[in-house]
N, C-alpha and C. Protein backbone atom coordinates (compact mmCIF):
# COMPACT_ATOMS: atom_id res chain seq x y z
N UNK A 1 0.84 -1.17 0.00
CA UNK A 1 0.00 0.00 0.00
C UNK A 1 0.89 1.24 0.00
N UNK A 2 0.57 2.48 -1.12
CA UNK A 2 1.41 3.16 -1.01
C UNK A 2 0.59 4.72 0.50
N UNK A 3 1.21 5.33 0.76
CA UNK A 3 0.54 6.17 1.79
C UNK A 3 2.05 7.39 2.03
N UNK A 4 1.13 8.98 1.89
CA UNK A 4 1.98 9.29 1.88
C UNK A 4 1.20 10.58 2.20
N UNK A 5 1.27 11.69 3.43
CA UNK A 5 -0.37 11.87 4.32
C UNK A 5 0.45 13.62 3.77
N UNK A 6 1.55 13.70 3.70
CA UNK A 6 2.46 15.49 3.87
C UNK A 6 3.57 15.24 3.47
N UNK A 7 4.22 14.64 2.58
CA UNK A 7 5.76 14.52 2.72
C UNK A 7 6.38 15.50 1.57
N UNK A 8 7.95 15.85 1.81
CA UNK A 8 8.81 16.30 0.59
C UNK A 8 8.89 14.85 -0.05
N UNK A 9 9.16 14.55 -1.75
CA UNK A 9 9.39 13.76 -2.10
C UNK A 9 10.50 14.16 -3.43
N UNK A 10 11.05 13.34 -4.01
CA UNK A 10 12.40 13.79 -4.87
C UNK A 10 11.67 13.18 -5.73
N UNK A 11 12.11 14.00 -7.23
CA UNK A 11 11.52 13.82 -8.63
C UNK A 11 13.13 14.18 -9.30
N UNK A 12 12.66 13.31 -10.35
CA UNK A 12 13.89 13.91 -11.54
C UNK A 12 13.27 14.29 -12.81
N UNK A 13 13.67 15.78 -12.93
CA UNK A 13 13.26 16.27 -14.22
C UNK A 13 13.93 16.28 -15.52
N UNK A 14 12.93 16.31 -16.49
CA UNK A 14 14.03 15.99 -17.96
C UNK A 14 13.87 18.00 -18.23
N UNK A 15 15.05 18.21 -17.55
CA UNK A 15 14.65 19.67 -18.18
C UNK A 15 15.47 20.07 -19.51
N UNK A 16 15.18 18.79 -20.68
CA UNK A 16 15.09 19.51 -21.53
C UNK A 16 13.93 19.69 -22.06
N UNK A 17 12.53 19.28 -21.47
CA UNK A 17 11.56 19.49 -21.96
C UNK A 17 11.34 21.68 -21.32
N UNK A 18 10.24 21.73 -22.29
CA UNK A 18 10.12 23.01 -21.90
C UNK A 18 8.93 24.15 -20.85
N UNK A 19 8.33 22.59 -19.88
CA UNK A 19 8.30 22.69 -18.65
C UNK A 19 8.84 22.90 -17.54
N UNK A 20 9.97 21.86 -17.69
CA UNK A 20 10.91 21.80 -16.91
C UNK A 20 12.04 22.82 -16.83
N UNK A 21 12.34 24.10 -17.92
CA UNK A 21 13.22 24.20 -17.80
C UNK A 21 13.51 25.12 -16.52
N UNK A 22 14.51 25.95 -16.44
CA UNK A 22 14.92 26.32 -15.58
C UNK A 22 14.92 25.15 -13.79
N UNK A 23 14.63 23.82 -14.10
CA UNK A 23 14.23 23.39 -12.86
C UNK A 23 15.93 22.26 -12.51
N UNK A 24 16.42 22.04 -11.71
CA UNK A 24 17.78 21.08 -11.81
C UNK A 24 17.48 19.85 -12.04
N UNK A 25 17.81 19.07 -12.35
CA UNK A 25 18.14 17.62 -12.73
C UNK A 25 17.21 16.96 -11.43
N UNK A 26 17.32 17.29 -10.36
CA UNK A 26 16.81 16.49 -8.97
C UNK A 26 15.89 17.46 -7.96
N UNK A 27 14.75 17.40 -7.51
CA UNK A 27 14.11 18.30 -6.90
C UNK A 27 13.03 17.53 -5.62
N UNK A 28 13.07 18.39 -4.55
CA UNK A 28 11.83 18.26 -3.76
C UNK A 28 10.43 18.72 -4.59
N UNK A 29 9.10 17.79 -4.44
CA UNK A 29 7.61 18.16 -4.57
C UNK A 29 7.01 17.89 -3.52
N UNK A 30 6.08 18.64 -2.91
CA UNK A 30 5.27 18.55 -1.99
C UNK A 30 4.55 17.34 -2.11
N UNK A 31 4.05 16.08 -1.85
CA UNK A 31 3.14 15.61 -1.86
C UNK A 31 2.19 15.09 -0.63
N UNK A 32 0.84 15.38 -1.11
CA UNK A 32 -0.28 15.67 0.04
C UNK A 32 -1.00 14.51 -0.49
N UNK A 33 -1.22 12.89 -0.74
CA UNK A 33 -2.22 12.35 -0.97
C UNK A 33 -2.63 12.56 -2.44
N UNK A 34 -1.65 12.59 -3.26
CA UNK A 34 -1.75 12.92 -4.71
C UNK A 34 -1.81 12.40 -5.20
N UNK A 35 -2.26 12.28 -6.78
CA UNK A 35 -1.96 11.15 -7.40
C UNK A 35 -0.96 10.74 -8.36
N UNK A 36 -0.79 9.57 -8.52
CA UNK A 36 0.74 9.08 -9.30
C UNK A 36 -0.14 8.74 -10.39
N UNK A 37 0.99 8.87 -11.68
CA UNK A 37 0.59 9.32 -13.02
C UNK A 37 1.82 8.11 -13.26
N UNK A 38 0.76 7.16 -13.88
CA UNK A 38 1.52 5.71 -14.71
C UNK A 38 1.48 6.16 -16.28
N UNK A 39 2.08 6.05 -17.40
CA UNK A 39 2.35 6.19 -18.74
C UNK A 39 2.49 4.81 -18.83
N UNK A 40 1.43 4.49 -20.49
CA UNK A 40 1.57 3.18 -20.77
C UNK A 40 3.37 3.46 -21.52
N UNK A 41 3.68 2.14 -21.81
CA UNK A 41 5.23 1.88 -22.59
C UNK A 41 4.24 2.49 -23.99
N UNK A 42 5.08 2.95 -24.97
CA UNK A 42 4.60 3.13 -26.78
C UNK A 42 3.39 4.48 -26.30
N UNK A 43 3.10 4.42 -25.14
CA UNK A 43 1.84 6.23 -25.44
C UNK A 43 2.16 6.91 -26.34
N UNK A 44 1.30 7.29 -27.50
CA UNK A 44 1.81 8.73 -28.30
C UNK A 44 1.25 9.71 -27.85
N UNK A 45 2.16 10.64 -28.15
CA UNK A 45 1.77 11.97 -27.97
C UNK A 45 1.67 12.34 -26.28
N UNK A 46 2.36 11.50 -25.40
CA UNK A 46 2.51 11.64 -23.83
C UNK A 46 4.10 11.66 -23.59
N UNK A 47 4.51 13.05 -22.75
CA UNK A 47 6.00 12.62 -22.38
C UNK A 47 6.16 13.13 -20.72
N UNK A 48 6.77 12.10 -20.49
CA UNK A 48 6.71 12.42 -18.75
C UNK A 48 7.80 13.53 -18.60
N UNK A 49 7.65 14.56 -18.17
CA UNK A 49 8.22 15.74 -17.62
C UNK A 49 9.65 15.77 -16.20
N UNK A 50 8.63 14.60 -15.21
CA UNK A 50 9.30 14.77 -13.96
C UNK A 50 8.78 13.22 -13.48
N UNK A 51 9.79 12.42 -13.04
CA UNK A 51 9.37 11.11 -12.47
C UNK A 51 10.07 10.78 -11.09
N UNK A 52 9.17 10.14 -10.11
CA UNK A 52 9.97 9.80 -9.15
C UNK A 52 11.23 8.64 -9.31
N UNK A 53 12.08 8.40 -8.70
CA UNK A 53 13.59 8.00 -8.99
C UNK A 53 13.54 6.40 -8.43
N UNK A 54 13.89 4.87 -8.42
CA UNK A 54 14.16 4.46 -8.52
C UNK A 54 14.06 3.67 -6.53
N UNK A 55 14.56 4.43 -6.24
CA UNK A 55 15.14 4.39 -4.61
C UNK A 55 15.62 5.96 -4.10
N UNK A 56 15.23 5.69 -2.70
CA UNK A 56 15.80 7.13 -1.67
C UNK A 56 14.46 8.32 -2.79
N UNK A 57 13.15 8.18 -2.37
CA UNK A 57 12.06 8.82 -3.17
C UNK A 57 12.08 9.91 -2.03
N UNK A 58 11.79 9.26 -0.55
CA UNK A 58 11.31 10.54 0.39
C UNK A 58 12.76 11.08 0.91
N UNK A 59 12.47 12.67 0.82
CA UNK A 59 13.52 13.46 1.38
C UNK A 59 13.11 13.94 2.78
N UNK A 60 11.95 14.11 3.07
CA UNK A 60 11.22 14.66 4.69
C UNK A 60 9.67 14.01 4.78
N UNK A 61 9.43 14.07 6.17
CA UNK A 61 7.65 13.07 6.34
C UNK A 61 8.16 11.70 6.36
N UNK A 62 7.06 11.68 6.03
CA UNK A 62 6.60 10.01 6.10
C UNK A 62 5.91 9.58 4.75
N UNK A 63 6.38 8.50 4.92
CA UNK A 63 5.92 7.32 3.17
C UNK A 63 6.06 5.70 3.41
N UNK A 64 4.94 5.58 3.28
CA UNK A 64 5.04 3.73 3.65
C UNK A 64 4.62 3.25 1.97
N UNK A 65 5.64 2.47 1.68
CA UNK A 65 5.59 1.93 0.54
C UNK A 65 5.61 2.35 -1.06
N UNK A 66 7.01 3.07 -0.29
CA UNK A 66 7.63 3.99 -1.69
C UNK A 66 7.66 3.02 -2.96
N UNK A 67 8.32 1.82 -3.31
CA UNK A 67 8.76 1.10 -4.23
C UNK A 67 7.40 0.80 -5.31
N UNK A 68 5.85 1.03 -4.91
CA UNK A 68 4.64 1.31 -5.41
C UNK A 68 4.87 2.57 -6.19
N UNK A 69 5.39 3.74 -6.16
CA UNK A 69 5.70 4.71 -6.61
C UNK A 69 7.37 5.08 -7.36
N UNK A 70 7.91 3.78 -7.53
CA UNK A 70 9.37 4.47 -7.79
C UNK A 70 9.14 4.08 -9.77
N UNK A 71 10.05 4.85 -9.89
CA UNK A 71 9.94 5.15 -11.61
C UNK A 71 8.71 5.42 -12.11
N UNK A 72 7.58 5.95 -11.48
CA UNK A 72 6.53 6.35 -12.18
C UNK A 72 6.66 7.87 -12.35
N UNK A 73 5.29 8.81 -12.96
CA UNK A 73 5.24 9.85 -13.40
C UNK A 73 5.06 10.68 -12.58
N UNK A 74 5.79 12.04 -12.10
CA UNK A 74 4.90 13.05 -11.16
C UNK A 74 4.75 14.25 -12.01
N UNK A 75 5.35 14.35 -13.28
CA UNK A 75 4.40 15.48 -14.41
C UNK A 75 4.49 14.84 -15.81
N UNK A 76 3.44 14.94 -16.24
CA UNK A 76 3.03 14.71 -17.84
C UNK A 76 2.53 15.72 -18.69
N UNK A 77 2.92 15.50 -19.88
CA UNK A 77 2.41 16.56 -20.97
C UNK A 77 1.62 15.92 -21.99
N UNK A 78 1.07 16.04 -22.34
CA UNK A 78 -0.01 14.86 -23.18
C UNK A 78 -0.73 15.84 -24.24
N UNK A 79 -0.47 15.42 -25.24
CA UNK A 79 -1.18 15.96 -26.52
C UNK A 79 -2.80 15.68 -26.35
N UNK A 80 -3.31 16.95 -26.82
CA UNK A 80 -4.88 16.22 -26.55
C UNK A 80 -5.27 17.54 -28.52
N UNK A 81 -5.45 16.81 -28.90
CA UNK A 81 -5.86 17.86 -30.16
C UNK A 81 -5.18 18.13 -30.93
N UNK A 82 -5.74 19.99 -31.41
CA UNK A 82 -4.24 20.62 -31.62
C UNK A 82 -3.56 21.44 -30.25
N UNK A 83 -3.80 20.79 -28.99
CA UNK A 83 -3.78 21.66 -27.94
C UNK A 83 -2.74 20.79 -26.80
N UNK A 84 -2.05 20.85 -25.44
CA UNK A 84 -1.89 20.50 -24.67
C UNK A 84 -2.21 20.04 -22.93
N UNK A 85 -2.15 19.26 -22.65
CA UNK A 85 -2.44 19.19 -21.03
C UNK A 85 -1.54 18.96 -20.33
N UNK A 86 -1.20 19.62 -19.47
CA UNK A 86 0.13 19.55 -18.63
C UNK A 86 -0.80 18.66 -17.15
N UNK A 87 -0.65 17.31 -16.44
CA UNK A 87 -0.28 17.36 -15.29
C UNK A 87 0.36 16.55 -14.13
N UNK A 88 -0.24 17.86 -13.58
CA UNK A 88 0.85 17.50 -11.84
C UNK A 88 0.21 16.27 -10.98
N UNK A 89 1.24 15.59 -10.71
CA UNK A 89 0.40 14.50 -9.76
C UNK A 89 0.87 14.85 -8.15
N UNK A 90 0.72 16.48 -8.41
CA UNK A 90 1.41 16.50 -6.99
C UNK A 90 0.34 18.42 -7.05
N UNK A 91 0.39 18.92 -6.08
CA UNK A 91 -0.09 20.30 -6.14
C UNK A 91 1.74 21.59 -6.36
N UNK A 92 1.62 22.16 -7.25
CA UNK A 92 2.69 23.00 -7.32
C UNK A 92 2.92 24.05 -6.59
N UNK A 93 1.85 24.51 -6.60
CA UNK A 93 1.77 25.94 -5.53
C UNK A 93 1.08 26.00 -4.46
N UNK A 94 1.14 24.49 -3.42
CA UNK A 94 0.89 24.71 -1.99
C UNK A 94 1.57 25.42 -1.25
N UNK A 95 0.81 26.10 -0.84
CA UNK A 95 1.30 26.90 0.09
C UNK A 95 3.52 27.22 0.28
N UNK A 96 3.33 27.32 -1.49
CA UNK A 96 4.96 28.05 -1.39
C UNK A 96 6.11 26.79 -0.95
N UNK A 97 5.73 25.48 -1.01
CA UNK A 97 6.25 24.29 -0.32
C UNK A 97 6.27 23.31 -1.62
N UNK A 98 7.17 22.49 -2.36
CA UNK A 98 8.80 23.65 -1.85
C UNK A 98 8.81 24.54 -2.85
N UNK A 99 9.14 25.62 -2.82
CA UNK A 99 8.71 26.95 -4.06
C UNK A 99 9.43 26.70 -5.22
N UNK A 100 10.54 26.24 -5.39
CA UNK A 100 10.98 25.53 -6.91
C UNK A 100 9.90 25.23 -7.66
N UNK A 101 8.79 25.04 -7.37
CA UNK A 101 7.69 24.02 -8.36
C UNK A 101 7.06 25.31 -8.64
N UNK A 102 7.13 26.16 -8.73
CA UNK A 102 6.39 27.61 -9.15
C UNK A 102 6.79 28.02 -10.55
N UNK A 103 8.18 27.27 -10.98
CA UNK A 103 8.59 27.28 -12.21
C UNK A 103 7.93 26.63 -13.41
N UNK A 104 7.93 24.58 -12.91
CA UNK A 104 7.04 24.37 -14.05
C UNK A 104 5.97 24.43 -13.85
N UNK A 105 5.27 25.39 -13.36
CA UNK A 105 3.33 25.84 -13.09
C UNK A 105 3.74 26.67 -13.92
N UNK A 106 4.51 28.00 -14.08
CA UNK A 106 4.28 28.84 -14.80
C UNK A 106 4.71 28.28 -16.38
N UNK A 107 5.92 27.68 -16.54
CA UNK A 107 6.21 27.07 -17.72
C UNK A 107 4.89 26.50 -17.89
N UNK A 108 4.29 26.00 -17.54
CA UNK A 108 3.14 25.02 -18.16
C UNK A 108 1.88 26.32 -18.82
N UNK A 109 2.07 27.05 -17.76
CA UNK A 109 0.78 28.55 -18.24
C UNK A 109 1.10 29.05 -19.34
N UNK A 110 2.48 29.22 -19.51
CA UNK A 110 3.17 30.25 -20.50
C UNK A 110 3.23 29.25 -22.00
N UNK A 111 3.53 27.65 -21.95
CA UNK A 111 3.48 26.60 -23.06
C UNK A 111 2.71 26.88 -24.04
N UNK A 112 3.35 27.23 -25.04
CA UNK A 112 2.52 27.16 -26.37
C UNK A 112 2.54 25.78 -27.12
């Protein structure tokens, strides 16, 4: 069971996408009870942005049964049209926690 009630959690971003940019290679996201974003293998037109890592996921809090969550998605960009959908499986702009994530919220607003 994965459970995870307030914690910091570590993501790795591909910032060469153009969500991500300005964001480092490795980052804290808030997560409050969020949801994790699975990508089938072959999806078109879906590219994961930011994924949790492998092992060592929680950086602060509590998390029972990280390995339910390791290598999956915590941002996606997904073609829907001629248009885009950016999302977060995490909230970006809680309450300023951790404020790095204020970058790809706005990258995602600003995405043409």
């Amino acid at each position: 069971r994965w459970y995870a009630p307030g914690s910091l959690l570590r993501v790795r971003w591909d910032s060469s996408h153009p969500v991500a940019w300005g964001m480092p290679g490795e980052s804290a996201i808030n997560y409050a009870r969020s949801p994790v974003l699975e990508v089938q293998p072959g999806a078109r037109g879906v590219t994961v942005v930011a994924r949790y890592p492998e092992r060592n996921i929680l950086m602060s809090g509590y998390a029972q049964g990280e390995e339910r969550i390791a290598g999956k998605a915590a941002v996606v960009e997904a073609q829907v049209g001629r248009g885009r959908v950016v999302m977060f499986g995490f909230r970006p702009q809680y309450r300023a926690q951790a404020h790095e994530t204020f970058k790809p919220f706005f990258n995602a607003l600003y995405r043409r």
